[in-house]
PDB file of N, CA and C in Angstrom:
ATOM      1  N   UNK A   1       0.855  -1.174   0.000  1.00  0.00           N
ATOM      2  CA  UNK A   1       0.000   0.000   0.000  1.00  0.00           C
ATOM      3  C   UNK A   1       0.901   1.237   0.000  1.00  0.00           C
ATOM      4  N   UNK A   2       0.690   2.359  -0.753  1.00  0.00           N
ATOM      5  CA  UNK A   2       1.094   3.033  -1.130  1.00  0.00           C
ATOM      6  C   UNK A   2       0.809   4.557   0.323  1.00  0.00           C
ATOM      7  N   UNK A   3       2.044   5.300   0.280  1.00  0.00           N
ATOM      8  CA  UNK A   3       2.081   6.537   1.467  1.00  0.00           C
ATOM      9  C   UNK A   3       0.758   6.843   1.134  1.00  0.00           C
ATOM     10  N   UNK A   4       0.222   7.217   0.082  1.00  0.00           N
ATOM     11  CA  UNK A   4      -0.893   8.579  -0.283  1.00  0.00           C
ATOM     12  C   UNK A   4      -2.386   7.509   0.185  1.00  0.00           C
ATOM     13  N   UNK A   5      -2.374   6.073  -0.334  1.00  0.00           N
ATOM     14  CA  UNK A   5      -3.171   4.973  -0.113  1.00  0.00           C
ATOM     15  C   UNK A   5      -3.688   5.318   1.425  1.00  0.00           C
ATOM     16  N   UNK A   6      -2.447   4.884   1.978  1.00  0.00           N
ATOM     17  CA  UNK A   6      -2.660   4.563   3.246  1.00  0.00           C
ATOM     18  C   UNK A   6      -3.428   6.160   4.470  1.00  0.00           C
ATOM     19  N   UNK A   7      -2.588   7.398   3.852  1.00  0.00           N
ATOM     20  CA  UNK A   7      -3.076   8.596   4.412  1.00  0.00           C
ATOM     21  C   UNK A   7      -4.272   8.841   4.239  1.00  0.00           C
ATOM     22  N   UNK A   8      -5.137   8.451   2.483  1.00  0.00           N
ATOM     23  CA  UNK A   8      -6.996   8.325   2.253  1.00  0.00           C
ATOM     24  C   UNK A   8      -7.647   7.544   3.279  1.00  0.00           C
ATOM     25  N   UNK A   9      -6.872   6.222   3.192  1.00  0.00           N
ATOM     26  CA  UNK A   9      -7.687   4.854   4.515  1.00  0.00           C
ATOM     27  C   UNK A   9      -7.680   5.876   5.408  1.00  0.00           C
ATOM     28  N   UNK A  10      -6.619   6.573   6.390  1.00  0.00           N
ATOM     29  CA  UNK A  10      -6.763   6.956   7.512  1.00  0.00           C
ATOM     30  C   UNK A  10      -8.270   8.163   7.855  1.00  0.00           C
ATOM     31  N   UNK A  11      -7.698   8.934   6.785  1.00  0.00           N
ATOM     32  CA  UNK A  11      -8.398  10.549   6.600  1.00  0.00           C
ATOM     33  C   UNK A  11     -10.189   9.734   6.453  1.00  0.00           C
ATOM     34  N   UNK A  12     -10.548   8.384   5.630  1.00  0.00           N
ATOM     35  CA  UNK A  12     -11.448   8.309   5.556  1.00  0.00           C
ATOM     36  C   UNK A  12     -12.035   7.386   6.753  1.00  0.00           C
ATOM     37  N   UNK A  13     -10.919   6.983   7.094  1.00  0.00           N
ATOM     38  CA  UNK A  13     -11.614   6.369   8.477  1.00  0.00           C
ATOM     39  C   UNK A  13     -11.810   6.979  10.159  1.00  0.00           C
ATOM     40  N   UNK A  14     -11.200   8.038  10.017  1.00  0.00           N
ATOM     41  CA  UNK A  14     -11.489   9.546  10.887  1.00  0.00           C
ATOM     42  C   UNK A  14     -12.435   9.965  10.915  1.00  0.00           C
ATOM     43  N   UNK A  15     -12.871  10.418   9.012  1.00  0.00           N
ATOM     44  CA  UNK A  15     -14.459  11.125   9.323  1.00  0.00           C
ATOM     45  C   UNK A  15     -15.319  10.099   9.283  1.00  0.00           C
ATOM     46  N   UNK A  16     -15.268   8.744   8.991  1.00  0.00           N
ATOM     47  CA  UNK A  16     -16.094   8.053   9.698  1.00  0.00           C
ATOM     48  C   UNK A  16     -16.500   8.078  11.213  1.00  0.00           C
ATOM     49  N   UNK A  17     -15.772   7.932  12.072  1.00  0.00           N
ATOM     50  CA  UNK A  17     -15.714   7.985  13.236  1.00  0.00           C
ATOM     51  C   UNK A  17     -16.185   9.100  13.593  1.00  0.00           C
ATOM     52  N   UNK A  18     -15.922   9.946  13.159  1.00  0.00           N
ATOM     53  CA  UNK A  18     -16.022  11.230  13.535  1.00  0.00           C
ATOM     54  C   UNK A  18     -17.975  11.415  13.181  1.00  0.00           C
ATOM     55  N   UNK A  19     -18.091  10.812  12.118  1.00  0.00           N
ATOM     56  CA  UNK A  19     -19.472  10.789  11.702  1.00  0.00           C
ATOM     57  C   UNK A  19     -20.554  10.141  12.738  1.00  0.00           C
ATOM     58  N   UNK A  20     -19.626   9.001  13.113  1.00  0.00           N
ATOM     59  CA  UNK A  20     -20.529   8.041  14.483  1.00  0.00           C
ATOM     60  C   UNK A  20     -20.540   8.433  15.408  1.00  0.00           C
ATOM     61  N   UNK A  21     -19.723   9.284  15.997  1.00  0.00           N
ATOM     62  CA  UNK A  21     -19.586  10.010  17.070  1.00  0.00           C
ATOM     63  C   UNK A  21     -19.981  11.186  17.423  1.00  0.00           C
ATOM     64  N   UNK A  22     -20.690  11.907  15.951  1.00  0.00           N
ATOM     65  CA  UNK A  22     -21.313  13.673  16.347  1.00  0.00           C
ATOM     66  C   UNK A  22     -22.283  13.409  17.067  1.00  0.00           C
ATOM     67  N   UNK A  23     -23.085  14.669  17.613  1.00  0.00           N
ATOM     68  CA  UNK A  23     -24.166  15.006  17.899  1.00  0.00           C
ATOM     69  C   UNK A  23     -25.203  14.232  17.681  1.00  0.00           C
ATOM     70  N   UNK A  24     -25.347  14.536  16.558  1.00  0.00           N
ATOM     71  CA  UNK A  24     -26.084  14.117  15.481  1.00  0.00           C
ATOM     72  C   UNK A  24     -27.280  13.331  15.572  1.00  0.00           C
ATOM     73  N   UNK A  25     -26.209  11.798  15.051  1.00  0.00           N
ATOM     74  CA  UNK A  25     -27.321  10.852  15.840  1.00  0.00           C
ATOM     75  C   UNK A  25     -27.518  10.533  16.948  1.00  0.00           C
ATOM     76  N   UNK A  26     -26.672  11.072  18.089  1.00  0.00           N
ATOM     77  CA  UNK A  26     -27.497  10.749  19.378  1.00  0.00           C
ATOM     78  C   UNK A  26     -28.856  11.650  20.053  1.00  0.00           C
ATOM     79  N   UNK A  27     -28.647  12.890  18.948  1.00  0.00           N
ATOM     80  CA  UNK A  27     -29.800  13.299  19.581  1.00  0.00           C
ATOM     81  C   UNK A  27     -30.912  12.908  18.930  1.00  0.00           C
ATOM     82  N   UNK A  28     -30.891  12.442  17.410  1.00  0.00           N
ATOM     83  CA  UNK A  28     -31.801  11.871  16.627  1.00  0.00           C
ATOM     84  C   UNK A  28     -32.560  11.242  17.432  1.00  0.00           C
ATOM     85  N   UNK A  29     -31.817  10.112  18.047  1.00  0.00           N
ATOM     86  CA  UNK A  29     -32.303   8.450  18.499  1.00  0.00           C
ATOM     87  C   UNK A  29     -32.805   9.040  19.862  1.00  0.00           C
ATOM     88  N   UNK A  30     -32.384  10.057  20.733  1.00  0.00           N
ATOM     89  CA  UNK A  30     -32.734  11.092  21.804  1.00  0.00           C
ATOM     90  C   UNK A  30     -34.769  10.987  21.198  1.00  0.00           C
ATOM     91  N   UNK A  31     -34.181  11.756  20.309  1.00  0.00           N
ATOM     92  CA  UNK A  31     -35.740  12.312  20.250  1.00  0.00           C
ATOM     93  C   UNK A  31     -37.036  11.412  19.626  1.00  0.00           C
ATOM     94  N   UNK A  32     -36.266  10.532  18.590  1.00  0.00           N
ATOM     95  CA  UNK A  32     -37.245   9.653  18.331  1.00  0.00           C
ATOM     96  C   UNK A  32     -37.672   8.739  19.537  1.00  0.00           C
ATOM     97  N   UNK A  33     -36.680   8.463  20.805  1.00  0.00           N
ATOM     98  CA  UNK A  33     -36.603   7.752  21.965  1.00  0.00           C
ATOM     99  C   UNK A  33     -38.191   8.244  22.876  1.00  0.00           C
ATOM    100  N   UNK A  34     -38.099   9.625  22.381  1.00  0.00           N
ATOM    101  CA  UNK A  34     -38.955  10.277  23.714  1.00  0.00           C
ATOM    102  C   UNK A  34     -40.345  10.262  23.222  1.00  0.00           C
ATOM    103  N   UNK A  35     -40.358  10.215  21.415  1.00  0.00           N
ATOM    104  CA  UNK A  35     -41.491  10.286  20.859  1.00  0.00           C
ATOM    105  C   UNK A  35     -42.524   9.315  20.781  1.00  0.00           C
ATOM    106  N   UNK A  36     -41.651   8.104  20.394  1.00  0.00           N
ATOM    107  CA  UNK A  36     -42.057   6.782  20.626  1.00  0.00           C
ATOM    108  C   UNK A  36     -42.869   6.728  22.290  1.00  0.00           C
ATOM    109  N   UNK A  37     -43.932   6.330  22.215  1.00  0.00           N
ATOM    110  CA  UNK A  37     -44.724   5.565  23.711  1.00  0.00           C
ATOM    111  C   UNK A  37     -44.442   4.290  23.121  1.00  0.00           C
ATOM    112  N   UNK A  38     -43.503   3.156  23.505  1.00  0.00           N
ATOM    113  CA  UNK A  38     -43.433   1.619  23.930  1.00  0.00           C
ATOM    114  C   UNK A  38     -44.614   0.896  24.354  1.00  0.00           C
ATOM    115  N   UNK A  39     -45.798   1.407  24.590  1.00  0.00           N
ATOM    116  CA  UNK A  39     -46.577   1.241  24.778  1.00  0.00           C
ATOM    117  C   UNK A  39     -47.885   0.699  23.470  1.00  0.00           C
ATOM    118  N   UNK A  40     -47.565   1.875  22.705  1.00  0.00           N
ATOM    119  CA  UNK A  40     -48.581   1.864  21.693  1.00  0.00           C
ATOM    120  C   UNK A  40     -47.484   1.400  20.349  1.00  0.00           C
ATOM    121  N   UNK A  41     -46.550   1.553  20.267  1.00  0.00           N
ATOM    122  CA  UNK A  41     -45.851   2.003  18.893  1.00  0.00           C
ATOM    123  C   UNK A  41     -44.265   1.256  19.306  1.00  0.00           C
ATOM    124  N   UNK A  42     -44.257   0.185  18.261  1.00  0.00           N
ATOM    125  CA  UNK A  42     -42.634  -0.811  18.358  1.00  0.00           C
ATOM    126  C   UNK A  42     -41.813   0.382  17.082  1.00  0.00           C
ATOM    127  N   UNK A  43     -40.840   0.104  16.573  1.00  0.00           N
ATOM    128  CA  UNK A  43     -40.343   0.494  15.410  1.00  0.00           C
ATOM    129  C   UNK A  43     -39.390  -1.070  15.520  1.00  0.00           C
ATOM    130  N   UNK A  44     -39.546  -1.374  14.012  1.00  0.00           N
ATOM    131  CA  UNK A  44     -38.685  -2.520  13.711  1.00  0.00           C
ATOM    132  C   UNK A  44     -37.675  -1.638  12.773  1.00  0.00           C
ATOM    133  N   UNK A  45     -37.536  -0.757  12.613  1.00  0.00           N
ATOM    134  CA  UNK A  45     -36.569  -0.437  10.945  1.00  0.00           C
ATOM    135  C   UNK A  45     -36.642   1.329  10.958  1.00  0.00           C
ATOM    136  N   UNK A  46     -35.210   1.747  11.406  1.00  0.00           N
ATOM    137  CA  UNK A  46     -34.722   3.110  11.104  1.00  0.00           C
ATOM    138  C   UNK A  46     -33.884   3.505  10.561  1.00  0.00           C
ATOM    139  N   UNK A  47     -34.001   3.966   9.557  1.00  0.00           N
ATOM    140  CA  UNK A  47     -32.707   4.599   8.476  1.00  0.00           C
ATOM    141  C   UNK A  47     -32.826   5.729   8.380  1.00  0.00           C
ATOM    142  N   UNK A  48     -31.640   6.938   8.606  1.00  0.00           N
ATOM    143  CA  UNK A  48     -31.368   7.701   8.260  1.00  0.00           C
ATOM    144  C   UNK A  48     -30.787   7.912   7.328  1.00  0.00           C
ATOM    145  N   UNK A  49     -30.667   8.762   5.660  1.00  0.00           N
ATOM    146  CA  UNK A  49     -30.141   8.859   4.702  1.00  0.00           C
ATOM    147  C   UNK A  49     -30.383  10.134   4.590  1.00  0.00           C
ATOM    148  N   UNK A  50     -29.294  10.895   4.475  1.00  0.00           N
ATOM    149  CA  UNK A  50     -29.475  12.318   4.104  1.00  0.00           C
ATOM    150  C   UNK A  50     -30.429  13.243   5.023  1.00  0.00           C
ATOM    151  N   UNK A  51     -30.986  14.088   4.391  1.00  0.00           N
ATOM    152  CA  UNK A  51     -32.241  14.816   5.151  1.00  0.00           C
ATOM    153  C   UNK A  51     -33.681  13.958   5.445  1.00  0.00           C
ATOM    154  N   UNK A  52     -33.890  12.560   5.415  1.00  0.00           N
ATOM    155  CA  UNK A  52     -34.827  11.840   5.667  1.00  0.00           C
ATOM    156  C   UNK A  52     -34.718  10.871   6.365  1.00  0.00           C
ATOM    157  N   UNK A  53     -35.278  10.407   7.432  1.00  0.00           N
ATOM    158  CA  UNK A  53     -34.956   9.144   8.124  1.00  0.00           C
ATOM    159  C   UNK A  53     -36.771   8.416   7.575  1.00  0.00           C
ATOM    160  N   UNK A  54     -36.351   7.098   7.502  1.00  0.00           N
ATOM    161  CA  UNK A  54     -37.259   6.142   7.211  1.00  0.00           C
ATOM    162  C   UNK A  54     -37.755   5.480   8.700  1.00  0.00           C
ATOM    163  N   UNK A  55     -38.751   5.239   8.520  1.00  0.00           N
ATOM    164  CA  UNK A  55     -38.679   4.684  10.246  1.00  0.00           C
ATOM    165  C   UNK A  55     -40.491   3.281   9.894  1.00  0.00           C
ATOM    166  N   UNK A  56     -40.136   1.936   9.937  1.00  0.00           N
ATOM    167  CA  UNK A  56     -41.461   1.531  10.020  1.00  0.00           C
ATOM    168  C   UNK A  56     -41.735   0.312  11.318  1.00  0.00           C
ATOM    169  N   UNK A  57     -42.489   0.127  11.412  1.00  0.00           N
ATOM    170  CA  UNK A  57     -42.909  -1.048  12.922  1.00  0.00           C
ATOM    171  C   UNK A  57     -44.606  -0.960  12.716  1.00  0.00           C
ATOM    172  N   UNK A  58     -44.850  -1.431  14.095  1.00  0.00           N
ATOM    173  CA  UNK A  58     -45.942  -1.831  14.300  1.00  0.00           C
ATOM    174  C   UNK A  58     -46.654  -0.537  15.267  1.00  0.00           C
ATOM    175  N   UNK A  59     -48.134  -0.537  15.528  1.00  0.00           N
ATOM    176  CA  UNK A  59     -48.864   0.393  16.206  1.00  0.00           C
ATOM    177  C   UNK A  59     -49.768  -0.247  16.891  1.00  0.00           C
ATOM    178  N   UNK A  60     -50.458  -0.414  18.070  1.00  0.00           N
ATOM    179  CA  UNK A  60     -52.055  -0.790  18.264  1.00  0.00           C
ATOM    180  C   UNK A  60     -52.740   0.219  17.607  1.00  0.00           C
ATOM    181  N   UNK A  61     -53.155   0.774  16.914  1.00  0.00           N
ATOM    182  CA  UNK A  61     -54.200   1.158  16.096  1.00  0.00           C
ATOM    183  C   UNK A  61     -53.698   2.479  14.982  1.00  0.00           C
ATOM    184  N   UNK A  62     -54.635   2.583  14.391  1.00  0.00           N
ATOM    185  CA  UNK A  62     -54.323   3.894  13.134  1.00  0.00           C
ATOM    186  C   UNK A  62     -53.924   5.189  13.671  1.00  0.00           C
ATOM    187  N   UNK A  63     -54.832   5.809  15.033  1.00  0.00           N
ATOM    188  CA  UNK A  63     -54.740   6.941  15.870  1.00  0.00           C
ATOM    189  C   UNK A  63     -53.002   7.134  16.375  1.00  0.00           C
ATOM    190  N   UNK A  64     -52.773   5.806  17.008  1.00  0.00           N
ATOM    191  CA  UNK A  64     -51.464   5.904  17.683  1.00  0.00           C
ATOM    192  C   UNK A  64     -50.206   6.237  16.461  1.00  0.00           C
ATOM    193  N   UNK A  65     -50.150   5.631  15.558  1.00  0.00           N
ATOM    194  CA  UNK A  65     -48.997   6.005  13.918  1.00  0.00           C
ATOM    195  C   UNK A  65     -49.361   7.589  13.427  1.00  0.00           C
ATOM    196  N   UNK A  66     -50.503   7.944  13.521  1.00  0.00           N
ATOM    197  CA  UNK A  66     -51.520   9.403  13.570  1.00  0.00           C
ATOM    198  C   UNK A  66     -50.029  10.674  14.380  1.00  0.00           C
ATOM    199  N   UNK A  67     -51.082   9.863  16.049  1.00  0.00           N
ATOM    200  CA  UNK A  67     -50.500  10.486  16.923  1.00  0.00           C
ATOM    201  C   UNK A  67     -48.424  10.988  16.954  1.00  0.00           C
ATOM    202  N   UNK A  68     -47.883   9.676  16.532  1.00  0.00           N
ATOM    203  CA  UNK A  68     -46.110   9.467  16.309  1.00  0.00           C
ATOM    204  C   UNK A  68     -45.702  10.639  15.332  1.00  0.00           C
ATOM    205  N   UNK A  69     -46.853  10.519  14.077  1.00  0.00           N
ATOM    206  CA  UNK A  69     -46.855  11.412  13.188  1.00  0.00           C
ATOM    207  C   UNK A  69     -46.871  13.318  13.313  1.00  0.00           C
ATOM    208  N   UNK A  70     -47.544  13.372  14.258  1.00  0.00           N
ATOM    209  CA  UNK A  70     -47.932  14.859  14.890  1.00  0.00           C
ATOM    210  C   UNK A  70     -46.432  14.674  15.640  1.00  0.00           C
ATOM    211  N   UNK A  71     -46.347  13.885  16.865  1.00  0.00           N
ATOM    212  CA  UNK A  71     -45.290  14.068  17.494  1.00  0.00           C
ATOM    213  C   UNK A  71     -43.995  14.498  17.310  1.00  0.00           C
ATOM    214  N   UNK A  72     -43.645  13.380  16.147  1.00  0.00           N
ATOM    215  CA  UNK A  72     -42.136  14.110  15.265  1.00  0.00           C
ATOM    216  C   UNK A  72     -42.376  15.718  14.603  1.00  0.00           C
ATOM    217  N   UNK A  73     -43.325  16.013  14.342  1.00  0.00           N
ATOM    218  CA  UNK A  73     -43.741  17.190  13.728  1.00  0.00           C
ATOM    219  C   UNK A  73     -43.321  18.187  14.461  1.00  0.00           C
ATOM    220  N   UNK A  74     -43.392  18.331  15.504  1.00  0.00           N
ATOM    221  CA  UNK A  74     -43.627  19.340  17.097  1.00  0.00           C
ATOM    222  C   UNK A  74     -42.297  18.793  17.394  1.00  0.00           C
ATOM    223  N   UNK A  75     -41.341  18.493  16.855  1.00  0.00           N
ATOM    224  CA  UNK A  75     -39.639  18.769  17.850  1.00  0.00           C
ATOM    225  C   UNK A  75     -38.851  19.628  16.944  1.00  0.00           C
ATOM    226  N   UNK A  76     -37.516  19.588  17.672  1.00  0.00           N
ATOM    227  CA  UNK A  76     -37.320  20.940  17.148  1.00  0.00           C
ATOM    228  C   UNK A  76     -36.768  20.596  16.329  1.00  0.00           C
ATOM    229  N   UNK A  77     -36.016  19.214  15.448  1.00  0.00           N
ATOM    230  CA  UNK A  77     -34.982  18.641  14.775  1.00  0.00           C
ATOM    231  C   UNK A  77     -35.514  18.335  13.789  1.00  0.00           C
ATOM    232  N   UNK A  78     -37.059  17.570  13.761  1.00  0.00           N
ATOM    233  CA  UNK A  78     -37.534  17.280  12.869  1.00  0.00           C
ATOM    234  C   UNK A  78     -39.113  17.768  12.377  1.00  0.00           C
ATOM    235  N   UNK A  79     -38.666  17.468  10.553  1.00  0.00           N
ATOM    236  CA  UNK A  79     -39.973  18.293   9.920  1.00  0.00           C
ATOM    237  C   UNK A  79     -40.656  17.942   9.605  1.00  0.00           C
ATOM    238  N   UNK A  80     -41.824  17.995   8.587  1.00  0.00           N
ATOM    239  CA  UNK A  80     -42.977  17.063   7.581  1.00  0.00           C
ATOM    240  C   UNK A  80     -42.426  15.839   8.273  1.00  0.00           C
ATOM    241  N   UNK A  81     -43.957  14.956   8.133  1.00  0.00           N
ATOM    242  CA  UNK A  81     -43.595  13.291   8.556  1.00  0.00           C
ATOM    243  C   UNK A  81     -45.005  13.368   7.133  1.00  0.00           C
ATOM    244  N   UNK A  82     -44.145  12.030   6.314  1.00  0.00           N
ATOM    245  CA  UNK A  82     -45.410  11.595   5.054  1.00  0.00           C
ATOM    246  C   UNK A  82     -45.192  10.355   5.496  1.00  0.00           C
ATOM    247  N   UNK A  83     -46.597  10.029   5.936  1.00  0.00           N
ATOM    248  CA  UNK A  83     -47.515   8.611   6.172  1.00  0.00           C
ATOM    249  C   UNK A  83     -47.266   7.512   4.941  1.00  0.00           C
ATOM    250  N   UNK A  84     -46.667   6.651   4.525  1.00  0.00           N
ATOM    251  CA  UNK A  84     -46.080   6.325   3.536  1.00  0.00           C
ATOM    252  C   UNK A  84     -47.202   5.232   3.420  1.00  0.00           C
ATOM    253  N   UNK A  85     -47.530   4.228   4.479  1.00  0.00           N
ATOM    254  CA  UNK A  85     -48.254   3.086   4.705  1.00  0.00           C
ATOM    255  C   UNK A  85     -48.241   2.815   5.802  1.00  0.00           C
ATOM    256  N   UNK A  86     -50.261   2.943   6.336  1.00  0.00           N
ATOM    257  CA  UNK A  86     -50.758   2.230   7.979  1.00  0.00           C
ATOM    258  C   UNK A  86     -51.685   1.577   7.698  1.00  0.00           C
ATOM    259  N   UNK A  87     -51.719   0.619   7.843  1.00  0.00           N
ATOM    260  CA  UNK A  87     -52.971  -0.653   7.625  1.00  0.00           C
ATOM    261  C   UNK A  87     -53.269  -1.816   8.815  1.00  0.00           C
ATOM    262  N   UNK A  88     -53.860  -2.464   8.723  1.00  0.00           N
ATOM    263  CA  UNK A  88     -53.546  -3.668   9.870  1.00  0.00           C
ATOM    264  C   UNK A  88     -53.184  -4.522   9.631  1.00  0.00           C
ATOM    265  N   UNK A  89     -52.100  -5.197  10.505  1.00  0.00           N
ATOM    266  CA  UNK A  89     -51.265  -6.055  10.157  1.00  0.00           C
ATOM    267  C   UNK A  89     -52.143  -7.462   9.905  1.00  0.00           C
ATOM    268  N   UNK A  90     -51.304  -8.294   8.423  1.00  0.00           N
ATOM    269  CA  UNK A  90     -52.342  -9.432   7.943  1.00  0.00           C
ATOM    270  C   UNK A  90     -52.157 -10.688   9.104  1.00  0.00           C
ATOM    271  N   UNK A  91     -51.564 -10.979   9.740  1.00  0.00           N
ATOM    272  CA  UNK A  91     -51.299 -11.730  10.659  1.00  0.00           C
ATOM    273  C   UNK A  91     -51.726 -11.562  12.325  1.00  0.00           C
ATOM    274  N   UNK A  92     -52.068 -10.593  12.551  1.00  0.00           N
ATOM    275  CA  UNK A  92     -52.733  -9.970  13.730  1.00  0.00           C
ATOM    276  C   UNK A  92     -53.575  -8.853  13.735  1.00  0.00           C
ATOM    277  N   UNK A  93     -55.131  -9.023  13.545  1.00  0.00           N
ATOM    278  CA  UNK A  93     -55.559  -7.930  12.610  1.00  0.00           C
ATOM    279  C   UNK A  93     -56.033  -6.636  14.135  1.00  0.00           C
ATOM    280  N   UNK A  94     -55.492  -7.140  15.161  1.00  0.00           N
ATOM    281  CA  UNK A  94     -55.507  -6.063  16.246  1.00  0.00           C
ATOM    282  C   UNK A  94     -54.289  -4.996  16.015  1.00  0.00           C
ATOM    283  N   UNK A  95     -53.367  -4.893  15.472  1.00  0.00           N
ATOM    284  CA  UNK A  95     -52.039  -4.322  15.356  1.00  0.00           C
ATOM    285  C   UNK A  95     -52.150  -3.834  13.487  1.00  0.00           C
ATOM    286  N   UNK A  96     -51.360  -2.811  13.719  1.00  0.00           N
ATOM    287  CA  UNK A  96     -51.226  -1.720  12.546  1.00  0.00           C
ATOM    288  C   UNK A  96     -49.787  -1.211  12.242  1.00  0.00           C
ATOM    289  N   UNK A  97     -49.805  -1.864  11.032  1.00  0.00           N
ATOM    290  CA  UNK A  97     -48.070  -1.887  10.217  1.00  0.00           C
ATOM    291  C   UNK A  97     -47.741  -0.750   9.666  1.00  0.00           C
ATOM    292  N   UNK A  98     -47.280  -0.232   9.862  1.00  0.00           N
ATOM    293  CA  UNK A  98     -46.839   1.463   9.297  1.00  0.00           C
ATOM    294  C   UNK A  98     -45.423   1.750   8.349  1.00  0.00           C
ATOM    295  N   UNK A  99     -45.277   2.333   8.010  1.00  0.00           N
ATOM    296  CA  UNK A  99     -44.016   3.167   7.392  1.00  0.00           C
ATOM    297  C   UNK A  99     -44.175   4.730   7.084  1.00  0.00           C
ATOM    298  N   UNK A 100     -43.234   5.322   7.788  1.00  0.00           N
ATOM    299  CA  UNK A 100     -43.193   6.581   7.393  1.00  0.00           C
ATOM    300  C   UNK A 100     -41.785   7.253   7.061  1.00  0.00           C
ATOM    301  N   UNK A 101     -42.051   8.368   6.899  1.00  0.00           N
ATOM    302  CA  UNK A 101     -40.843   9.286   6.192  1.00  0.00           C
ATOM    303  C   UNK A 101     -40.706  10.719   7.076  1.00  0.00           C
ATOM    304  N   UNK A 102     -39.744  10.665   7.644  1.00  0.00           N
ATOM    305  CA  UNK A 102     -39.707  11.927   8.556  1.00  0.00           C
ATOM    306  C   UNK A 102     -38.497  12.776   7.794  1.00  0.00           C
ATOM    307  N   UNK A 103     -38.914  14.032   7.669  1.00  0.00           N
ATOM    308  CA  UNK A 103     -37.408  14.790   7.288  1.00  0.00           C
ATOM    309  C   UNK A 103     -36.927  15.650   8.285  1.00  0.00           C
ATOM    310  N   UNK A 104     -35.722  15.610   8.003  1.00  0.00           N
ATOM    311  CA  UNK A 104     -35.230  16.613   8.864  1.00  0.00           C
ATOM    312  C   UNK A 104     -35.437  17.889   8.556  1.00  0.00           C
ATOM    313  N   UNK A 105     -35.383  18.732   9.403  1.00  0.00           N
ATOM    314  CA  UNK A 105     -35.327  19.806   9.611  1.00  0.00           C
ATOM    315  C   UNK A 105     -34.360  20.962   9.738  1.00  0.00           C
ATOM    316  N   UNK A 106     -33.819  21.417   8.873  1.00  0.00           N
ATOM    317  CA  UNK A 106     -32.612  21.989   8.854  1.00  0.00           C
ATOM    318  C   UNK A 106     -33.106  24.036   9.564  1.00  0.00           C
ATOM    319  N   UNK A 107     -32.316  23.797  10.725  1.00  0.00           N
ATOM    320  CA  UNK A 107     -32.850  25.684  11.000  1.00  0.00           C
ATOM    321  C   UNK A 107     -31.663  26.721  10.370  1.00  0.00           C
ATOM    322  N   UNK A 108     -30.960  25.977   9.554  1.00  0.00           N
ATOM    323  CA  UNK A 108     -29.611  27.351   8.823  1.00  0.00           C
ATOM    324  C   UNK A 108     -30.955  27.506   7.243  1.00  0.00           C
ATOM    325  N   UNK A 109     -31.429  26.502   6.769  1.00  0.00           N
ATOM    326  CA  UNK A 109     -32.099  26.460   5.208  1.00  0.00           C
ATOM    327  C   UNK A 109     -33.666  25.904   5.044  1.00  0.00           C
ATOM    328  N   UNK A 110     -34.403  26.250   6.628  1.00  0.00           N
ATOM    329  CA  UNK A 110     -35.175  25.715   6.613  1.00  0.00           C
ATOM    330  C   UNK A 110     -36.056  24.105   5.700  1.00  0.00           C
ATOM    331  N   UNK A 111     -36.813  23.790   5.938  1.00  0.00           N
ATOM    332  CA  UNK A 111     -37.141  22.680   5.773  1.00  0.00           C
ATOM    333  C   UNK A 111     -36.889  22.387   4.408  1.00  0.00           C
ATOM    334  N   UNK A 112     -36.243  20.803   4.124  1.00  0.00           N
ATOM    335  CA  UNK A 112     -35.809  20.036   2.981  1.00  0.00           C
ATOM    336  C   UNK A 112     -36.129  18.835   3.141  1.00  0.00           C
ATOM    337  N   UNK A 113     -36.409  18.613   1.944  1.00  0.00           N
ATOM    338  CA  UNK A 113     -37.155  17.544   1.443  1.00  0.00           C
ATOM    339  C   UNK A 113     -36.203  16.452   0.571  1.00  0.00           C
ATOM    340  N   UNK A 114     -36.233  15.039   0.306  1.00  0.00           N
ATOM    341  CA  UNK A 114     -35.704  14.741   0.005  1.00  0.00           C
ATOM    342  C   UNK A 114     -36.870  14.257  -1.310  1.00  0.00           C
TER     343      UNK A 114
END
């Protein structure tokens, strides 16, 4: 491996770290933490990509994925939430399968959309 090789590996494995380690996502997972009631609302699947985090799981009912929906709305990090898919789940028709799309919220360029 070559000097210049080896100085990219490093430089790119810095701002990795550096990426896992901001703010960032701990306050993300902070706030989606507080939004979530455990009660009403699981999440099986969260991705953040860019200005959008994906987020889908389960609900006891349509109101409660409703309610998650308003919730992310009202913090200060995050913006628009689009209801992507809430239905009831085909295997337990008491429980309601969701997916949504939350964006972030940028306060230097206000709200962006992906």
């Amino acid at each position: 491996m070559t000097l210049e090789k080896r100085r990219q590996a490093i430089v790119t494995e810095r701002n990795r770290l550096k990426a896992l380690t901001s703010e960032l996502p701990i306050r993300l997972l902070s706030i989606i933490g507080r939004a979530v009631d455990p009660l009403d609302v699981w999440l099986l699947h969260l991705q953040a990509k860019d200005e959008k985090i994906i987020l889908s799981g389960f609900a006891r009912s349509l109101e409660d994925v409703l309610k998650l929906a308003k919730d992310f709305e009202k913090t200060e990090m995050l913006g628009p939430v689009d209801v992507v898919d809430a239905g009831p789940y085909v295997q337990q028709l008491d429980l309601f399968q969701f997916s949504m799309n939350v964006f972030m919220d940028s306060t230097d360029h206000g709200r962006k959309h992906s």
